[in-house]
Protein backbone atom coordinates (compact mmCIF):
# COMPACT_ATOMS: atom_id res chain seq x y z
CA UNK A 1 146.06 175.60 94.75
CA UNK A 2 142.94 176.65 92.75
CA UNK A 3 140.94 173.51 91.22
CA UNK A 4 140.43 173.59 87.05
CA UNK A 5 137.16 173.94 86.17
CA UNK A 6 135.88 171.06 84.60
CA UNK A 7 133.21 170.54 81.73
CA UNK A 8 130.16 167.87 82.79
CA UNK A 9 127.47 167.13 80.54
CA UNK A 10 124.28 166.22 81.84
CA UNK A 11 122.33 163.61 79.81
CA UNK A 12 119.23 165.25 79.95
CA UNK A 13 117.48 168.08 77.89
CA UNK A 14 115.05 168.76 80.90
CA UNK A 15 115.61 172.55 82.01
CA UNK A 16 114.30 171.52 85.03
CA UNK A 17 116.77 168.73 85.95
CA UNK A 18 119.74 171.42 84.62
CA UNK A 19 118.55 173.85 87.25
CA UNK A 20 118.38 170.95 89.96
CA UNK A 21 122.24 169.77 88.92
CA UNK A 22 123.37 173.04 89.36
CA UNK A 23 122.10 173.50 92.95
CA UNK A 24 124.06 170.56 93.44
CA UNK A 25 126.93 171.52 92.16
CA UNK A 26 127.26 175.02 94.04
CA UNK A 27 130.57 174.64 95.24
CA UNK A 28 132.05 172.28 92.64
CA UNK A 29 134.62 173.53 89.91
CA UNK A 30 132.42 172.43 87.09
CA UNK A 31 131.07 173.75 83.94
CA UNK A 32 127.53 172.51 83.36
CA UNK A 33 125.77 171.81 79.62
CA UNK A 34 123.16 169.28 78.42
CA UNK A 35 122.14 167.65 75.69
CA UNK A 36 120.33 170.23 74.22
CA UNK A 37 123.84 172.22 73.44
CA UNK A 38 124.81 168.98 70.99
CA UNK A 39 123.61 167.64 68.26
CA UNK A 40 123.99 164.03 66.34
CA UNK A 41 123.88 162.50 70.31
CA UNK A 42 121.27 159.85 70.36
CA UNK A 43 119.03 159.05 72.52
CA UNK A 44 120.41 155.81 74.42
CA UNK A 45 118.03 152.60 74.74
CA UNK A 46 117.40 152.41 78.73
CA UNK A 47 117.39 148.47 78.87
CA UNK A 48 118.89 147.15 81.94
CA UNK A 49 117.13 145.02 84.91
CA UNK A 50 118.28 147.85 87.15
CA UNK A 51 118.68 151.40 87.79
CA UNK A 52 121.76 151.83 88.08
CA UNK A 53 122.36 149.17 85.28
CA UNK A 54 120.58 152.38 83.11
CA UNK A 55 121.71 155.10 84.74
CA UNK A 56 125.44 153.91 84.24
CA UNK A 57 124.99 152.81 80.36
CA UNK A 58 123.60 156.03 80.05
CA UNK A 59 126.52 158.03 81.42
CA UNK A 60 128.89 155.87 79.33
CA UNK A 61 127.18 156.60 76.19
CA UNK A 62 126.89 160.31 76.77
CA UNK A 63 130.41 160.65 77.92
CA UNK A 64 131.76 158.72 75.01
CA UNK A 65 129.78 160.66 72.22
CA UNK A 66 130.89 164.02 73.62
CA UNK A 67 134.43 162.71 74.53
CA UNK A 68 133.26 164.80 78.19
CA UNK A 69 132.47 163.98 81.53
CA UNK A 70 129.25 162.75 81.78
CA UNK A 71 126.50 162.81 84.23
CA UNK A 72 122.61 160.53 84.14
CA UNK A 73 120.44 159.11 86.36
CA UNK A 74 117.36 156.54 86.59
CA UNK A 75 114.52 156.85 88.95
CA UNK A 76 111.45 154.80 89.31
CA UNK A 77 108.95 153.42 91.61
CA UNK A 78 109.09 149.60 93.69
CA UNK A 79 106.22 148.16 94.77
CA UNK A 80 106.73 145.31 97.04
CA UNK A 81 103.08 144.03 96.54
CA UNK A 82 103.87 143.41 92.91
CA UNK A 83 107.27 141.59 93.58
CA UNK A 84 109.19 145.25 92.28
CA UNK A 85 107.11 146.51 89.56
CA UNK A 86 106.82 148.55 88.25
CA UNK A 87 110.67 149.20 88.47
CA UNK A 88 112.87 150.35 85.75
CA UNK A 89 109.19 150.78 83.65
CA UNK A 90 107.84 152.99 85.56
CA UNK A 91 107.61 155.45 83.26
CA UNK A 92 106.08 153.36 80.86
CA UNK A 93 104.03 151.00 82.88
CA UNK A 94 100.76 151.62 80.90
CA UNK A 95 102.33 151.48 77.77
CA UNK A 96 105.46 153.09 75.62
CA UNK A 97 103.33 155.84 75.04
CA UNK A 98 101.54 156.52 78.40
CA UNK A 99 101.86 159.28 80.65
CA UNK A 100 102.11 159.86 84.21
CA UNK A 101 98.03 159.52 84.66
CA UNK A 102 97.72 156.54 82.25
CA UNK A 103 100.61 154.84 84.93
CA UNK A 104 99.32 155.58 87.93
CA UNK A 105 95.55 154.21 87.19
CA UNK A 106 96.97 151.17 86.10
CA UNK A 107 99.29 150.72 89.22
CA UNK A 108 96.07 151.20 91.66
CA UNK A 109 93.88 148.91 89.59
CA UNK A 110 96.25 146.32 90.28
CA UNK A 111 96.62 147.32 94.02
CA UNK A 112 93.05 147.70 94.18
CA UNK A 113 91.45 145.76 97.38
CA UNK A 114 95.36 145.61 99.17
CA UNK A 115 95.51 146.38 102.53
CA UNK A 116 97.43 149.43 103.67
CA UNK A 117 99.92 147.02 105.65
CA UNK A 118 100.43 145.24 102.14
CA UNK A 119 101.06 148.78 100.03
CA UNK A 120 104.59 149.35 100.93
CA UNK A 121 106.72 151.25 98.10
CA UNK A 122 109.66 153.01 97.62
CA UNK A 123 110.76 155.76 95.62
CA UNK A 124 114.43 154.40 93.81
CA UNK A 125 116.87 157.40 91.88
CA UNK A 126 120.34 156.47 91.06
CA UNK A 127 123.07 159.32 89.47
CA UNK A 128 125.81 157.94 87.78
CA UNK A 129 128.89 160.02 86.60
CA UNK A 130 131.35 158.25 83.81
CA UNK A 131 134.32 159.69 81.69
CA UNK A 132 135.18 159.36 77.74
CA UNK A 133 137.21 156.30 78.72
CA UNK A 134 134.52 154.27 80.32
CA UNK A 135 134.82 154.64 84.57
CA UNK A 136 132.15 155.30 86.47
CA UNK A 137 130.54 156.05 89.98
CA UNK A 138 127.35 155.91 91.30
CA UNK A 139 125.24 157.16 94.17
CA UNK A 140 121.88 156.01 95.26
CA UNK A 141 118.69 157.40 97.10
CA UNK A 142 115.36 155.87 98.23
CA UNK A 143 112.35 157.53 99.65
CA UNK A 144 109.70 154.90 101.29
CA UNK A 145 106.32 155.01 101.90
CA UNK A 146 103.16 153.60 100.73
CA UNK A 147 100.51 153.70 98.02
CA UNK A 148 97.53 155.50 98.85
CA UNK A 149 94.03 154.26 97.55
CA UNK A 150 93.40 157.02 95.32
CA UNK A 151 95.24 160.28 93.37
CA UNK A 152 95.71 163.24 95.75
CA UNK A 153 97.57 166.54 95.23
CA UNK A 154 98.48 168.56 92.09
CA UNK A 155 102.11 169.26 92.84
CA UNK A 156 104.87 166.91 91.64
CA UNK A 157 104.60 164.21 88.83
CA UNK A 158 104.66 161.27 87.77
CA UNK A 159 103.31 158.58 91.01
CA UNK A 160 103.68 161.46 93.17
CA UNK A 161 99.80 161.62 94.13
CA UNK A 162 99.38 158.44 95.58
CA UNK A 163 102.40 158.23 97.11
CA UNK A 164 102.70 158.98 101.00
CA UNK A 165 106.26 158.88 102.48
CA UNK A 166 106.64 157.25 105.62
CA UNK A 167 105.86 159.88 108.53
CA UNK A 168 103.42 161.57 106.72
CA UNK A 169 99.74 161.11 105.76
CA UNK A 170 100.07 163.53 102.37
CA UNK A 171 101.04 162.38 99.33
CA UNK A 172 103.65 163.58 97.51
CA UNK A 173 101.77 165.14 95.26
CA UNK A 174 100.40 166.89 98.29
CA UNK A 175 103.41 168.09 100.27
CA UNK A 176 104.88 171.63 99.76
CA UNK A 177 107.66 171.54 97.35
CA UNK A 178 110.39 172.47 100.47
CA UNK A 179 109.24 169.41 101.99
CA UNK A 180 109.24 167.19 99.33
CA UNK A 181 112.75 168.14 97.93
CA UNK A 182 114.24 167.83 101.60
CA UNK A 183 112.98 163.76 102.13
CA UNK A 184 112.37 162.86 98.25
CA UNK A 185 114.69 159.61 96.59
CA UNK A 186 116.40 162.54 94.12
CA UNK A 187 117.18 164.72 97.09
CA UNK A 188 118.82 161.82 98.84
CA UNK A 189 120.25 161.02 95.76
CA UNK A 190 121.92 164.22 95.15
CA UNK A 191 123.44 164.96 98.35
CA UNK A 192 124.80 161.67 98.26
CA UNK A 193 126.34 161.83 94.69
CA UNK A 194 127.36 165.61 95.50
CA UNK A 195 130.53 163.66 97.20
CA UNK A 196 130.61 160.85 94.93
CA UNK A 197 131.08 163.54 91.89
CA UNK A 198 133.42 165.73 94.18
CA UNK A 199 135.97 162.36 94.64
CA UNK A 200 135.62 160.95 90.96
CA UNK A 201 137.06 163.97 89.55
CA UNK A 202 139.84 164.19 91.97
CA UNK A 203 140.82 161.03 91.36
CA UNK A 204 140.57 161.74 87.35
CA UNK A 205 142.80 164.51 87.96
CA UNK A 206 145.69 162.71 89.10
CA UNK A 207 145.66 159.90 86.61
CA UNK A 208 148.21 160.63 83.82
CA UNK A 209 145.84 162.59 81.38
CA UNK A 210 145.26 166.38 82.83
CA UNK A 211 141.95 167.38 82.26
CA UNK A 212 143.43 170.78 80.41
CA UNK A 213 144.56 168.22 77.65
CA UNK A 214 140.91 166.14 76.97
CA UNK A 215 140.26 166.66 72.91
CA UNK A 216 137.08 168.95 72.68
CA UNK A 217 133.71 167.17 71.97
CA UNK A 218 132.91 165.87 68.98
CA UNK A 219 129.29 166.77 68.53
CA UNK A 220 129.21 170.52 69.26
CA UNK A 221 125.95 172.53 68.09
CA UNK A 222 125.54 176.01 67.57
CA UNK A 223 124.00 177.64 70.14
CA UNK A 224 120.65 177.24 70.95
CA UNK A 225 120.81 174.31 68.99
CA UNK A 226 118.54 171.34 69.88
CA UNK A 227 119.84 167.94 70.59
């Protein structure tokens, strides 16, 4: 019997993610959008202690204010050195208003004089999917490594250049995109949640609501719209 198609939101308005999700989803019986086709969605506080703490409020948020399924994740960087920092802040390590360069200077100043043996670090991403009436399912990936002593590499973002995976002496920052999307924390993470995605809406399909029947969302913008 042919599968409905199903409509996922992603809570992102990165093209770039889009395109990644729907690599992932090859296969699937889904119907991708983003952010960016609603508007009057707001942008949801990323508070938790965790990851997946984030990743899952996020989900639940998104899928509740579009009344659709609803698809976000939360990456960041452990180092064990500093006891887990700079975890869930990651992105703003240096400051609510830093950037990746502002982050990564601040996370080698503080690892400056560390032994490699001490600079062990791993790359964290966690996906979560959730539905308008609040389940949820996760899947997680890790990538680990250490820090290198200095920035190398122009590919990548974010603490990709002083970050070498374990079995390699690049950085990320350094490896060709191929290699980095075959062993990175997202990659893992994807192929991972690619199953985890697959089962949650199989078992949303046999609970007593069909999926033909969910109420359209309640934020639709024209399109092109920005959300």
């Amino acid at each position: 019997m042919r599968q409905e198609t199903v409509a996922v939101v992603l809570g992102t308005r990165n093209r770039g993610k889009v395109a990644e999700f729907k690599v992932l989803f090859r296969g699937i019986p889904v119907r991708l959008r983003s952010l960016a086709d609603f508007s009057g969605v707001p942008q949801v506080e990323e508070n938790g202690k965790t990851f997946r703490e984030n990743a899952e409020k996020k989900a639940r948020e998104y899928a509740k204010a579009t009344n659709m399924i609803a698809v976000a994740e939360d990456s960041g960087l452990e180092v064990e050195y500093l006891g887990g920092a700079p975890g869930v802040r990651s992105a703003r390590f240096a400051g609510e208003r830093a950037g990746d360069k502002e982050n990564t200077r601040k996370l080698l100043r503080l690892m400056e004089g560390v032994p490699w043996e001490q600079r062990r670090a791993r790359f964290v991403c966690v996906i979560c999917v959730a539905d308008a009436e609040g389940a949820t399912k996760c899947a997680e990936g890790v990538c680990s490594g250490r820090l290198s002593y200095e920035m190398r590499g122009t590919r990548g973002f974010g603490y990709d250049p002083i970050f070498v995976p374990d079995g390699y002496r690049k950085t990320m920052a350094e490896l060709e995109p191929r290699v980095k999307n075959r062993i990175s924390h997202r990659a893992e993470a994807m192929r991972a949640f690619r199953e985890t995605l697959r089962d949650f809406l199989e078992k949303r399909a046999n609970r007593s609501t069909p999926l033909s029947k969910m109420r359209p969302p309640r934020h639709p913008a024209p399109r092109g719209g920005a959300g």
